[in-house]
PDB file of N, CA and C in Angstrom:
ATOM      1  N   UNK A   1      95.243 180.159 132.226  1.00  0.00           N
ATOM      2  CA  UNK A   1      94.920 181.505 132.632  1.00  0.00           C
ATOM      3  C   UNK A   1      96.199 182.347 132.621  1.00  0.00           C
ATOM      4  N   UNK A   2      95.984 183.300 132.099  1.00  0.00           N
ATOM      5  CA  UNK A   2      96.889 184.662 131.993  1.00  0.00           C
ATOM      6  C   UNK A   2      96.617 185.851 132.960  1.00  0.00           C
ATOM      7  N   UNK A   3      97.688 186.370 133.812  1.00  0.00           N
ATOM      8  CA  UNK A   3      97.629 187.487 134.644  1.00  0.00           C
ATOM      9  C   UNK A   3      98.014 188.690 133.351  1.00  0.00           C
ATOM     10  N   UNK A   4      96.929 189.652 132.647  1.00  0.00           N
ATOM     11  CA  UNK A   4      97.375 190.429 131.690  1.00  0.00           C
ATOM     12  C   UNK A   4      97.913 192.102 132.523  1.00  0.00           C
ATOM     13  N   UNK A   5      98.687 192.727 132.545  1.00  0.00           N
ATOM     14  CA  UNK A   5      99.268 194.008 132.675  1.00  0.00           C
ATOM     15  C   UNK A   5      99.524 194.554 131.634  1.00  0.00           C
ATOM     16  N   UNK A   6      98.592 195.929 132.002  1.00  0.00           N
ATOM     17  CA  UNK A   6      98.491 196.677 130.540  1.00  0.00           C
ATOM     18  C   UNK A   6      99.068 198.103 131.178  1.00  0.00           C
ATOM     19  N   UNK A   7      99.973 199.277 130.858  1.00  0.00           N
ATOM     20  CA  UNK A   7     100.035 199.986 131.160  1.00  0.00           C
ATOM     21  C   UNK A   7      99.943 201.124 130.108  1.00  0.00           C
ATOM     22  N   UNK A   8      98.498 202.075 130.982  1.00  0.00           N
ATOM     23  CA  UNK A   8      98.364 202.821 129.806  1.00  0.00           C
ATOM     24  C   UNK A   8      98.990 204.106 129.677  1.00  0.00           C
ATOM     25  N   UNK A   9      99.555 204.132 128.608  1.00  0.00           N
ATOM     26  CA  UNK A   9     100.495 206.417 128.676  1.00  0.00           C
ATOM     27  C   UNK A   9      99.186 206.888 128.254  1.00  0.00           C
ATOM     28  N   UNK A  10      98.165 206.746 127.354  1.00  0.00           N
ATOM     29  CA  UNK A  10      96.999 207.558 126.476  1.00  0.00           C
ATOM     30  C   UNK A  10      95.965 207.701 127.386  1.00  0.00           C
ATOM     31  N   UNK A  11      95.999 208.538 128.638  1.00  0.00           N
ATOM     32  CA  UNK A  11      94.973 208.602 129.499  1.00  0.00           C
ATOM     33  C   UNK A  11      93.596 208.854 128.463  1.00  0.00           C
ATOM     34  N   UNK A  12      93.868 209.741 127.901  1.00  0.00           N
ATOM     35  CA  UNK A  12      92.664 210.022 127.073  1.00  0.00           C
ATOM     36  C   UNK A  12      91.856 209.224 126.063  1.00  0.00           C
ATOM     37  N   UNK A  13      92.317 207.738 126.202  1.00  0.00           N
ATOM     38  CA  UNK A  13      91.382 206.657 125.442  1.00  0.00           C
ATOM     39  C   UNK A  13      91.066 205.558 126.478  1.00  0.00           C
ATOM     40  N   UNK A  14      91.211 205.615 128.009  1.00  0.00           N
ATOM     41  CA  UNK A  14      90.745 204.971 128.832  1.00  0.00           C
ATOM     42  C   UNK A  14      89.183 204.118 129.110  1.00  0.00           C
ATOM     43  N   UNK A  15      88.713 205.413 128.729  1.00  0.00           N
ATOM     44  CA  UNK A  15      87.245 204.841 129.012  1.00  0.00           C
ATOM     45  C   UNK A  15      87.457 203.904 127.448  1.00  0.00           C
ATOM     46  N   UNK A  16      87.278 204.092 126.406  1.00  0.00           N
ATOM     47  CA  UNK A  16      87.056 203.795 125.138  1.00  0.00           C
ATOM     48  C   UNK A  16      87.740 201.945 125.109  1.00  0.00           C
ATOM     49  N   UNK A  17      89.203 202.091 126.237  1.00  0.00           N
ATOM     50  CA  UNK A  17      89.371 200.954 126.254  1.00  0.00           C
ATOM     51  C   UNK A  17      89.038 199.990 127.199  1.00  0.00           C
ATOM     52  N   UNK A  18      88.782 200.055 128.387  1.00  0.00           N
ATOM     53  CA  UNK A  18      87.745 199.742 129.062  1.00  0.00           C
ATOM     54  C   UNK A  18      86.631 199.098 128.788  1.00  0.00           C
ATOM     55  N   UNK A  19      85.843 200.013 127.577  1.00  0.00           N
ATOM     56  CA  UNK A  19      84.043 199.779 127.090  1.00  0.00           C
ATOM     57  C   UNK A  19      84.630 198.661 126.124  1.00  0.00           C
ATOM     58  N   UNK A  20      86.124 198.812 125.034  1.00  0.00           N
ATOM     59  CA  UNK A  20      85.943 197.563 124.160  1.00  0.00           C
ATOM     60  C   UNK A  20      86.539 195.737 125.030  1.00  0.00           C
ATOM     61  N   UNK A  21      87.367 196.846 126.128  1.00  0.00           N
ATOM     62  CA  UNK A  21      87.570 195.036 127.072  1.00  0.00           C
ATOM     63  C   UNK A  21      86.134 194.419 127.117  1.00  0.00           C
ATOM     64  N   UNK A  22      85.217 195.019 127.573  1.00  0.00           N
ATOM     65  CA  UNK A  22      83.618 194.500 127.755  1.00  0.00           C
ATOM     66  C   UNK A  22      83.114 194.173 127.006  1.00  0.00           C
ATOM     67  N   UNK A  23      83.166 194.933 125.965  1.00  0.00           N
ATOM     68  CA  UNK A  23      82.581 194.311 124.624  1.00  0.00           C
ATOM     69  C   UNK A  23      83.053 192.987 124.430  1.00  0.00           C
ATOM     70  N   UNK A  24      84.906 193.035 124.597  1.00  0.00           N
ATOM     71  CA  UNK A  24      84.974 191.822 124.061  1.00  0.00           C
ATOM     72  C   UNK A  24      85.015 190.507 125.153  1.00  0.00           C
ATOM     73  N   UNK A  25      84.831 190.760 126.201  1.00  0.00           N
ATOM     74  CA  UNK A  25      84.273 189.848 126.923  1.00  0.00           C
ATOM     75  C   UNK A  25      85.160 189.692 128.341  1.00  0.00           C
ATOM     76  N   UNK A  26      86.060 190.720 128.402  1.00  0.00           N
ATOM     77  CA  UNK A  26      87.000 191.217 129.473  1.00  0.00           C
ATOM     78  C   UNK A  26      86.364 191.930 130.380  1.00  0.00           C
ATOM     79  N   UNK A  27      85.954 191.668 130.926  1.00  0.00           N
ATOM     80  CA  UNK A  27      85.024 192.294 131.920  1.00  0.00           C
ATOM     81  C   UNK A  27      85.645 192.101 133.703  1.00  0.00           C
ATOM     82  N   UNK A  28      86.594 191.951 134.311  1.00  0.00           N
ATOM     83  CA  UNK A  28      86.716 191.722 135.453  1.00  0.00           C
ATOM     84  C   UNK A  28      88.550 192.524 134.962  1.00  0.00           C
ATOM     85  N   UNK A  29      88.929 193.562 136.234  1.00  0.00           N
ATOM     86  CA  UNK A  29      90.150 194.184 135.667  1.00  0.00           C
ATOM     87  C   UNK A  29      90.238 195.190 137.040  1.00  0.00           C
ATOM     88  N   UNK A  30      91.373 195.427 137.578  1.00  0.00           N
ATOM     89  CA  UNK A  30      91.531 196.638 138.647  1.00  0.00           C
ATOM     90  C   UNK A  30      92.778 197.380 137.618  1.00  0.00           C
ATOM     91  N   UNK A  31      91.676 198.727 138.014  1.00  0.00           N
ATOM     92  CA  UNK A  31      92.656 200.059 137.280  1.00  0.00           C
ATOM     93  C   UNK A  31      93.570 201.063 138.092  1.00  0.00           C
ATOM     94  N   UNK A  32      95.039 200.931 138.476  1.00  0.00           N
ATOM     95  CA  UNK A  32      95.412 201.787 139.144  1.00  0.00           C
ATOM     96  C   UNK A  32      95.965 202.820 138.955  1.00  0.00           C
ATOM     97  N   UNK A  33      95.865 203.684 139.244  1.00  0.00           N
ATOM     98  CA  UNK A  33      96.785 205.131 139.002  1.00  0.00           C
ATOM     99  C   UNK A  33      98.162 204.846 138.841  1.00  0.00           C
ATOM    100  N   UNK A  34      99.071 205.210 138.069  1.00  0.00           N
ATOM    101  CA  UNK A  34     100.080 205.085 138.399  1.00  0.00           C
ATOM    102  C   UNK A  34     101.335 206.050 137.471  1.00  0.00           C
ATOM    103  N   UNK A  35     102.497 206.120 138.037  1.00  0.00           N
ATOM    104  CA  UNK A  35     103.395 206.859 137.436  1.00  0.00           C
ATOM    105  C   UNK A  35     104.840 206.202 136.761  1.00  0.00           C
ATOM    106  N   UNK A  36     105.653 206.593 135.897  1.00  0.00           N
ATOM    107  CA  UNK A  36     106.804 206.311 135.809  1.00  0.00           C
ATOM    108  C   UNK A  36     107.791 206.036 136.702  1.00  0.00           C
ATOM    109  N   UNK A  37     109.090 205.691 136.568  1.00  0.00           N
ATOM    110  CA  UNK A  37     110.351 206.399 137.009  1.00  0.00           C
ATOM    111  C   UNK A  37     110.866 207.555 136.986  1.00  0.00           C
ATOM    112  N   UNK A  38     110.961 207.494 135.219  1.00  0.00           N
ATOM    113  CA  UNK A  38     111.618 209.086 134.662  1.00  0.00           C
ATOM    114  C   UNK A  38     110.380 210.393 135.557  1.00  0.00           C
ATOM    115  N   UNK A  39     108.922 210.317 135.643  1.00  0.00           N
ATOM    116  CA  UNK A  39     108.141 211.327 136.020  1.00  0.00           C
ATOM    117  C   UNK A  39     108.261 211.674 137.588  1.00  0.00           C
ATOM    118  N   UNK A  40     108.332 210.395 137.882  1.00  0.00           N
ATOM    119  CA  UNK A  40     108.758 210.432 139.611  1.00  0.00           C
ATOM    120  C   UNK A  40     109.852 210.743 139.949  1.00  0.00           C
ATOM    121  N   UNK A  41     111.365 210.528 139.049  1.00  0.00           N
ATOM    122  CA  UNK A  41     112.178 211.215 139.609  1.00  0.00           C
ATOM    123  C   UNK A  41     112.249 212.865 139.401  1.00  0.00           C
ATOM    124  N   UNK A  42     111.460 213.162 138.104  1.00  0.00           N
ATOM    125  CA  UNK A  42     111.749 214.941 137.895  1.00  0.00           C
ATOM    126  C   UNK A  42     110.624 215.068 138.739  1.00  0.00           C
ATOM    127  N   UNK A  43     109.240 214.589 139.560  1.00  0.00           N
ATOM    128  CA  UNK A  43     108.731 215.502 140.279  1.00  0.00           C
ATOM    129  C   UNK A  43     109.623 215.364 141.468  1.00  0.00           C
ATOM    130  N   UNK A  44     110.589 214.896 142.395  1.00  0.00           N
ATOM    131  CA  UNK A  44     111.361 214.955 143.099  1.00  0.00           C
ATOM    132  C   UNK A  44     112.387 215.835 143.067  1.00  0.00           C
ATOM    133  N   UNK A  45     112.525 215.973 141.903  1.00  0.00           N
ATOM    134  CA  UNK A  45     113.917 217.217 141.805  1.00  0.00           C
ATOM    135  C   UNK A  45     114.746 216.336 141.730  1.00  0.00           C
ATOM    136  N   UNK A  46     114.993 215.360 141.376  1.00  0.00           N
ATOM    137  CA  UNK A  46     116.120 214.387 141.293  1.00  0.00           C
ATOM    138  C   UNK A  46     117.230 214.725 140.567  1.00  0.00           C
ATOM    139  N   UNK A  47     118.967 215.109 140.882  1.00  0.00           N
ATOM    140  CA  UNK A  47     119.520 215.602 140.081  1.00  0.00           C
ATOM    141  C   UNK A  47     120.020 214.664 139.073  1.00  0.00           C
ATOM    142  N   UNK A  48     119.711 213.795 138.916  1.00  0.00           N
ATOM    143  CA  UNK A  48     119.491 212.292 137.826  1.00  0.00           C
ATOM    144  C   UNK A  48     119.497 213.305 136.028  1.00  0.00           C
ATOM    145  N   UNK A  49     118.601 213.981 136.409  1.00  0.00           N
ATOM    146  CA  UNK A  49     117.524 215.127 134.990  1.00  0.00           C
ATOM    147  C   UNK A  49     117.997 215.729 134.968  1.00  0.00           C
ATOM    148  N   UNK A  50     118.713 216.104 133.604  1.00  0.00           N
ATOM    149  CA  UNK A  50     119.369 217.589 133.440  1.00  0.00           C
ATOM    150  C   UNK A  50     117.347 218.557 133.624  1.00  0.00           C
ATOM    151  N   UNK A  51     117.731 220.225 133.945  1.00  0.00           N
ATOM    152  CA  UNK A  51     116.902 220.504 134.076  1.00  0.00           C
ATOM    153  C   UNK A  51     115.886 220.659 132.404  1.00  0.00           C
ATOM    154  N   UNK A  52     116.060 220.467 131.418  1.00  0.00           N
ATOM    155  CA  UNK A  52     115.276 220.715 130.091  1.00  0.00           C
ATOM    156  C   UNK A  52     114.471 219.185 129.872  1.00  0.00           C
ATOM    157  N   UNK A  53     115.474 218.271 130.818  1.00  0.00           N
ATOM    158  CA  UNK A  53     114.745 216.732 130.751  1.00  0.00           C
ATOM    159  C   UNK A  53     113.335 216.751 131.773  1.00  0.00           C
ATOM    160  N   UNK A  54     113.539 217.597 132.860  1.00  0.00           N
ATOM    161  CA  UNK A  54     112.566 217.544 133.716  1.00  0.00           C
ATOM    162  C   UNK A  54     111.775 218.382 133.767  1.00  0.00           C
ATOM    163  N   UNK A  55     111.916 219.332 132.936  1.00  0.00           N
ATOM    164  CA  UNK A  55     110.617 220.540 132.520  1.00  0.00           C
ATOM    165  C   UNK A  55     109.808 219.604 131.712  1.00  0.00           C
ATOM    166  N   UNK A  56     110.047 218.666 130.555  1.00  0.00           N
ATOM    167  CA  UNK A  56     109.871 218.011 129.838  1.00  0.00           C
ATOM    168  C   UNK A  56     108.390 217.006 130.196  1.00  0.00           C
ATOM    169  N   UNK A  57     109.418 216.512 131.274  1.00  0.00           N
ATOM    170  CA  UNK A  57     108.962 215.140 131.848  1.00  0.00           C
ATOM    171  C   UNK A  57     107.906 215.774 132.796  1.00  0.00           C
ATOM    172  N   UNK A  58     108.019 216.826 133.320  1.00  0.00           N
ATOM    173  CA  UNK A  58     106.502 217.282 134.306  1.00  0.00           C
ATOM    174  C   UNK A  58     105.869 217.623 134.071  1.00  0.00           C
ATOM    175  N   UNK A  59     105.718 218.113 133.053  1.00  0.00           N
ATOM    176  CA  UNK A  59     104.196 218.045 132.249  1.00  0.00           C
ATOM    177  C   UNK A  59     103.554 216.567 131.834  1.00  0.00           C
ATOM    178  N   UNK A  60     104.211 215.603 132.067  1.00  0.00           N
ATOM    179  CA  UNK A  60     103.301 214.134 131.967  1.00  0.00           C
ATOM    180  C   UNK A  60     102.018 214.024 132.555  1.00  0.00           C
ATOM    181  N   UNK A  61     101.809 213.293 132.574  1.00  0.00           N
ATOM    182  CA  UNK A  61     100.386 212.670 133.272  1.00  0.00           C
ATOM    183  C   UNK A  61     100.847 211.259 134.212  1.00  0.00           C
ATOM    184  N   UNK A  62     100.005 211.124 134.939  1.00  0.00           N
ATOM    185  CA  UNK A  62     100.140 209.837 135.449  1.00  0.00           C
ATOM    186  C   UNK A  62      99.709 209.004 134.059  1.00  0.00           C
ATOM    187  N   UNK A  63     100.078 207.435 134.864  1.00  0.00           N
ATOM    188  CA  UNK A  63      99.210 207.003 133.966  1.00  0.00           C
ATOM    189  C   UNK A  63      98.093 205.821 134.116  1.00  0.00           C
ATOM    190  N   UNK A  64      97.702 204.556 133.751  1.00  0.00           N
ATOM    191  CA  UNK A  64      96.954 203.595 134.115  1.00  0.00           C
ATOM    192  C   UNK A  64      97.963 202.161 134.057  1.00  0.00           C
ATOM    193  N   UNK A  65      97.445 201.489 135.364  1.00  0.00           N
ATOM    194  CA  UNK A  65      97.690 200.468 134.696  1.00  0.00           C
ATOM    195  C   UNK A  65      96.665 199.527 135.186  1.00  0.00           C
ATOM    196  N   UNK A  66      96.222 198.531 134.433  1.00  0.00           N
ATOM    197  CA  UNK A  66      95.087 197.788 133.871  1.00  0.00           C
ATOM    198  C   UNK A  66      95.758 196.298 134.204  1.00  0.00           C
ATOM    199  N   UNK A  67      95.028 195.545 135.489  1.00  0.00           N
ATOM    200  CA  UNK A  67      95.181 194.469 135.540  1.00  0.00           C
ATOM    201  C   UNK A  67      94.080 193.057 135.779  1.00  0.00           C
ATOM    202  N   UNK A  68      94.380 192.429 134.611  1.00  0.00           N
ATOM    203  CA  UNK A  68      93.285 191.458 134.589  1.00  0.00           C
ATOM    204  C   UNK A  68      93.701 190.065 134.061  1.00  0.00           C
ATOM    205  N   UNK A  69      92.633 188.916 135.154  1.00  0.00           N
ATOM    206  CA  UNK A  69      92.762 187.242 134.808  1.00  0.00           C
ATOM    207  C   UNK A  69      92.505 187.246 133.731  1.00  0.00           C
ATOM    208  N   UNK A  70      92.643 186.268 132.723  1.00  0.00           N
ATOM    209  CA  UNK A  70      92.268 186.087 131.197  1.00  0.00           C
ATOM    210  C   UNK A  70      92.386 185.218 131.228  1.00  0.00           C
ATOM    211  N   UNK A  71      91.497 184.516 130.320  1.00  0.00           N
ATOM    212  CA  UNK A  71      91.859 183.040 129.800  1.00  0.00           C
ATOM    213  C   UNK A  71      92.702 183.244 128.353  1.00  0.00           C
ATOM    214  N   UNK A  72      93.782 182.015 128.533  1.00  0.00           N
ATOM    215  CA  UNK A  72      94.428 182.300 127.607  1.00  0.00           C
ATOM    216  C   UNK A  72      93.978 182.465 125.992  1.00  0.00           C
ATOM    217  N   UNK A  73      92.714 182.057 125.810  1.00  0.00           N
ATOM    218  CA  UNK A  73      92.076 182.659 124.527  1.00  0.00           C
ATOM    219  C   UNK A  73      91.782 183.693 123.866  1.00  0.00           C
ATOM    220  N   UNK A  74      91.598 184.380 125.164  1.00  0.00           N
ATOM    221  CA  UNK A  74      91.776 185.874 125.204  1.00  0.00           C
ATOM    222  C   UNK A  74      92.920 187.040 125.138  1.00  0.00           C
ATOM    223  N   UNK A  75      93.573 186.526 125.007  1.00  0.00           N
ATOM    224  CA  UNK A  75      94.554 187.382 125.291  1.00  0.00           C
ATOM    225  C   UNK A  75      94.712 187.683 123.737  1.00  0.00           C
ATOM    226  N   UNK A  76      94.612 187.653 122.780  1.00  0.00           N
ATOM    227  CA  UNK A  76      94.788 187.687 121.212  1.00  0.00           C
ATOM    228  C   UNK A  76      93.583 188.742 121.063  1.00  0.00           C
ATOM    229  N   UNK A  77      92.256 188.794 121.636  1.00  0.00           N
ATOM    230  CA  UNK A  77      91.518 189.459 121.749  1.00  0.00           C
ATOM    231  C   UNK A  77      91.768 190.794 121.867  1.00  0.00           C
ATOM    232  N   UNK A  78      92.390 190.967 123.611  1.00  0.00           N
ATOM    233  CA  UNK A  78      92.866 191.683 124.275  1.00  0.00           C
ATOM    234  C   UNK A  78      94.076 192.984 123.337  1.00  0.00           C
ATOM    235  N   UNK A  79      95.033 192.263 122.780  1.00  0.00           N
ATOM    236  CA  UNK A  79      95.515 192.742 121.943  1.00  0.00           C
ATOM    237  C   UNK A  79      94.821 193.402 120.869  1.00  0.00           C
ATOM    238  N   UNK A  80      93.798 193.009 120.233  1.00  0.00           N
ATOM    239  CA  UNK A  80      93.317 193.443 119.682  1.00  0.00           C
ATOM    240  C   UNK A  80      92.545 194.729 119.766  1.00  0.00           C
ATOM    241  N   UNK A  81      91.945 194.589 121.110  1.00  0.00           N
ATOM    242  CA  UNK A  81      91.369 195.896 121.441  1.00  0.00           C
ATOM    243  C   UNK A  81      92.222 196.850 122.036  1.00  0.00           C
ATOM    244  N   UNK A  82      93.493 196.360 122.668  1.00  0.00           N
ATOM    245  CA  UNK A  82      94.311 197.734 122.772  1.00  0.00           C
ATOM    246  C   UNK A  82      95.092 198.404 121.437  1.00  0.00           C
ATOM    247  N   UNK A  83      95.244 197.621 120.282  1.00  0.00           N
ATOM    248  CA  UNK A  83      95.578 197.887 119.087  1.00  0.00           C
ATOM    249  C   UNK A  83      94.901 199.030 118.755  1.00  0.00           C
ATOM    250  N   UNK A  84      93.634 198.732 118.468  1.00  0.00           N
ATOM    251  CA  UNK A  84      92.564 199.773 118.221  1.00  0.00           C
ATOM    252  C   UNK A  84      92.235 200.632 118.448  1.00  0.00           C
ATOM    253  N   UNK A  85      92.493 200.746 119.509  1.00  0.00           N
ATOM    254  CA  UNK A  85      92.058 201.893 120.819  1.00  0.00           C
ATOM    255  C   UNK A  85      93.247 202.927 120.906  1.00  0.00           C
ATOM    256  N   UNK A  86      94.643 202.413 121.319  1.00  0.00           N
ATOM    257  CA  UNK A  86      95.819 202.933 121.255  1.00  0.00           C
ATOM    258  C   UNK A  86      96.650 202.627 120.143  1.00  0.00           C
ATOM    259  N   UNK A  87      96.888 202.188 119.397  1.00  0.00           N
ATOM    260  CA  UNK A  87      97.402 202.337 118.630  1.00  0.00           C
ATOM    261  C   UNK A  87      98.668 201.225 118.967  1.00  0.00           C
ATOM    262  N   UNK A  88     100.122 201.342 117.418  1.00  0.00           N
ATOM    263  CA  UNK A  88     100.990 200.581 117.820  1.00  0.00           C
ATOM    264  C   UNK A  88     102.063 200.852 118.531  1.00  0.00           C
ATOM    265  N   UNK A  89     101.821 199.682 120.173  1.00  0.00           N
ATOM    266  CA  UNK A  89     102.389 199.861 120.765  1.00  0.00           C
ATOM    267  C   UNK A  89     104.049 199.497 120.578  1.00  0.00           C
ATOM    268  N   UNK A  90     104.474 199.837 119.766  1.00  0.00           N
ATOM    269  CA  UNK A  90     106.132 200.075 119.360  1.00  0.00           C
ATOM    270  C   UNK A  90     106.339 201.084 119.876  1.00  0.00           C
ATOM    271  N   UNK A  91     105.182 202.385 118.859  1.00  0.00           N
ATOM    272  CA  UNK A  91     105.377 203.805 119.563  1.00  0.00           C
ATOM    273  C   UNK A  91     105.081 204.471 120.979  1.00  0.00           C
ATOM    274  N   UNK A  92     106.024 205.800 120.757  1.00  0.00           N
ATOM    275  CA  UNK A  92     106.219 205.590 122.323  1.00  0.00           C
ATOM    276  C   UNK A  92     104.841 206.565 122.666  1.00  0.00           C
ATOM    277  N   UNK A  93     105.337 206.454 124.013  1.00  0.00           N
ATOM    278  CA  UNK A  93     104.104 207.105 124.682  1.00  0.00           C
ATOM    279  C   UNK A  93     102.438 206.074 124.735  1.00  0.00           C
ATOM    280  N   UNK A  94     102.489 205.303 124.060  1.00  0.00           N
ATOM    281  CA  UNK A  94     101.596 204.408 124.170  1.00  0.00           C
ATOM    282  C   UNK A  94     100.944 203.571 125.387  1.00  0.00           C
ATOM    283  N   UNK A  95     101.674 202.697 125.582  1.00  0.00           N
ATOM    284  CA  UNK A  95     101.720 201.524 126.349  1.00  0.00           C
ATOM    285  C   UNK A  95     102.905 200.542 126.592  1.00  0.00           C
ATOM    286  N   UNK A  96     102.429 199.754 127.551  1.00  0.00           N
ATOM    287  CA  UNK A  96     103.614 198.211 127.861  1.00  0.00           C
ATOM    288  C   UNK A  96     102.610 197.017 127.970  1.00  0.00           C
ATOM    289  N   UNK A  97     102.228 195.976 127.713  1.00  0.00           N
ATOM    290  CA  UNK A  97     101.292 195.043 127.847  1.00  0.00           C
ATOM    291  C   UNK A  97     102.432 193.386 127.572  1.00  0.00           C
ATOM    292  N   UNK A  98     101.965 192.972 128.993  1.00  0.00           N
ATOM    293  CA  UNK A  98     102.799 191.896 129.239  1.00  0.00           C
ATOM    294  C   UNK A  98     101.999 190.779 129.905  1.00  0.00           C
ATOM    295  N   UNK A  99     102.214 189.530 130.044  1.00  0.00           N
ATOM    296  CA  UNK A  99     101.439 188.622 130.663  1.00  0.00           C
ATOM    297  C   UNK A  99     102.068 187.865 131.135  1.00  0.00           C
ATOM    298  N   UNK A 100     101.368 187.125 132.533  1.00  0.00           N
ATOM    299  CA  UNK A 100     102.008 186.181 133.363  1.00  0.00           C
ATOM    300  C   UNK A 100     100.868 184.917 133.491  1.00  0.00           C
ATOM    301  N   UNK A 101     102.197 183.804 133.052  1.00  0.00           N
ATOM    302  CA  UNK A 101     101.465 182.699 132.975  1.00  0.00           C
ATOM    303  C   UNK A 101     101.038 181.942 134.702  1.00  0.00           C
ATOM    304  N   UNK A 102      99.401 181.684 134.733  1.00  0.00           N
ATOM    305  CA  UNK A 102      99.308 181.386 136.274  1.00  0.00           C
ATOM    306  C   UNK A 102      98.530 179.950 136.280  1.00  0.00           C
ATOM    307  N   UNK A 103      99.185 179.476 137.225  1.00  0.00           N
ATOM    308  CA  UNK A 103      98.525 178.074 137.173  1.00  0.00           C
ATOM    309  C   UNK A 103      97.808 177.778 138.721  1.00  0.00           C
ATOM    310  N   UNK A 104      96.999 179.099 139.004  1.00  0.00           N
ATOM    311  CA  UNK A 104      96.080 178.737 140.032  1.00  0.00           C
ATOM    312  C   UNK A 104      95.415 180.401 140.611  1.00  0.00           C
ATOM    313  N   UNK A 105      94.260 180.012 140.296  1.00  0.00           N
ATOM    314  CA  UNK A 105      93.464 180.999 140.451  1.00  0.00           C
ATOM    315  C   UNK A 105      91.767 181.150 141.173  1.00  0.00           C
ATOM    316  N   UNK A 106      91.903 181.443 142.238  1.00  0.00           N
ATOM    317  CA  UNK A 106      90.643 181.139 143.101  1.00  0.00           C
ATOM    318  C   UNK A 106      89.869 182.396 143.291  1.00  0.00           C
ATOM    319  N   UNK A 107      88.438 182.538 143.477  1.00  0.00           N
ATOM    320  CA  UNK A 107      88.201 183.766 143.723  1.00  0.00           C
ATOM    321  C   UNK A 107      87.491 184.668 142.290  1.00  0.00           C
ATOM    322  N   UNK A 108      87.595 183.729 140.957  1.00  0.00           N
ATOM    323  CA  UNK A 108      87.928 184.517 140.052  1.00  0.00           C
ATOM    324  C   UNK A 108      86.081 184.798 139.245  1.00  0.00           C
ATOM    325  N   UNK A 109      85.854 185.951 138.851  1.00  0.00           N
ATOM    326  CA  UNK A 109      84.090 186.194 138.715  1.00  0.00           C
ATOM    327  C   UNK A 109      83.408 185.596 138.287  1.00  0.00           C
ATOM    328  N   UNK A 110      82.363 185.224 138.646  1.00  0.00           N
ATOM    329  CA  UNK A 110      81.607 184.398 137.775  1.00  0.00           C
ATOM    330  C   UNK A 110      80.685 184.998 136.808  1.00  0.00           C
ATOM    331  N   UNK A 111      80.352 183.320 135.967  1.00  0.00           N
ATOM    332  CA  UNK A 111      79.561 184.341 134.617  1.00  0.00           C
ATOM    333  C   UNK A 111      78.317 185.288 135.113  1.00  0.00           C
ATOM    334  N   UNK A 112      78.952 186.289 134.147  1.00  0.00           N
ATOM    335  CA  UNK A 112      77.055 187.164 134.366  1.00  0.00           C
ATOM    336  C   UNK A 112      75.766 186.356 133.769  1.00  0.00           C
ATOM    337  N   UNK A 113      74.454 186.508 134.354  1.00  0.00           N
ATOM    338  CA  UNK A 113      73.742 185.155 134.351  1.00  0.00           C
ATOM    339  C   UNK A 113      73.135 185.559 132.403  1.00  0.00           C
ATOM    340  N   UNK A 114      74.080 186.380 131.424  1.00  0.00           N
ATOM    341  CA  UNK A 114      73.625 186.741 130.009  1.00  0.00           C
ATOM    342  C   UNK A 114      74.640 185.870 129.399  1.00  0.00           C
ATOM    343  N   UNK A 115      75.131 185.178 130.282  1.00  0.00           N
ATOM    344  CA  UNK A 115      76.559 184.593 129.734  1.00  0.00           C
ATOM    345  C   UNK A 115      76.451 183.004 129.702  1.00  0.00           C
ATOM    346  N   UNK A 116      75.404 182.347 131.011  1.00  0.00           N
ATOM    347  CA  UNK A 116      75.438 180.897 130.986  1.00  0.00           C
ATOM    348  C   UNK A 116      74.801 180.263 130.087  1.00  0.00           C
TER     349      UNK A 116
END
């Protein structure tokens, strides 16, 4: 099992990626709001930002980040549908998608009864 963290910059393909986690069989995931560094320090006024960096940077968006158990079979999947959806994550503004290997997991959903 894989702990997957996906963080999304493309608020605007959220739902789209979401509906293809389900499709592809990712179905259990908590979505949190969330922000940068660089965005959190220019909404602070942080003198870190010259001011043309932080006019810049406050017009961002928050953004998502997407966390879900996987079996490690999935995770090739997973990739796949954020590929699709967002595009390659090299480029910026995209995403970060990273995984943590877990060797114990209790609690975790069971099949929907279209699944046994």
């Amino acid at each position: 099992m894989k702990l997957m963290v996906f963080i999304l910059n493309k608020n605007e393909v959220l739902d789209s990626l979401l509906e293809g986690f389900s499709s592809a069989g990712i179905r259990g995931a908590t979505i949190i709001e969330s922000a940068g560094l660089a965005v959190t320090l220019s909404r602070m006024g942080s003198n870190i930002f010259s001011s043309s960096l932080r006019a810049l940077l406050s017009a961002g968006e928050n953004n998502h980040t997407i966390i879900s158990v996987i079996k490690d079979s999935q995770l090739e999947t997973a990739r796949k549908v954020i590929y699709r959806t967002v595009g390659d994550l090299s480029q910026p503004n995209t995403g970060v998608l990273c995984t943590v290997p877990l060797d114990f997991v209790e609690g975790a959903l069971k099949k929907l009864p279209q699944e046994e």
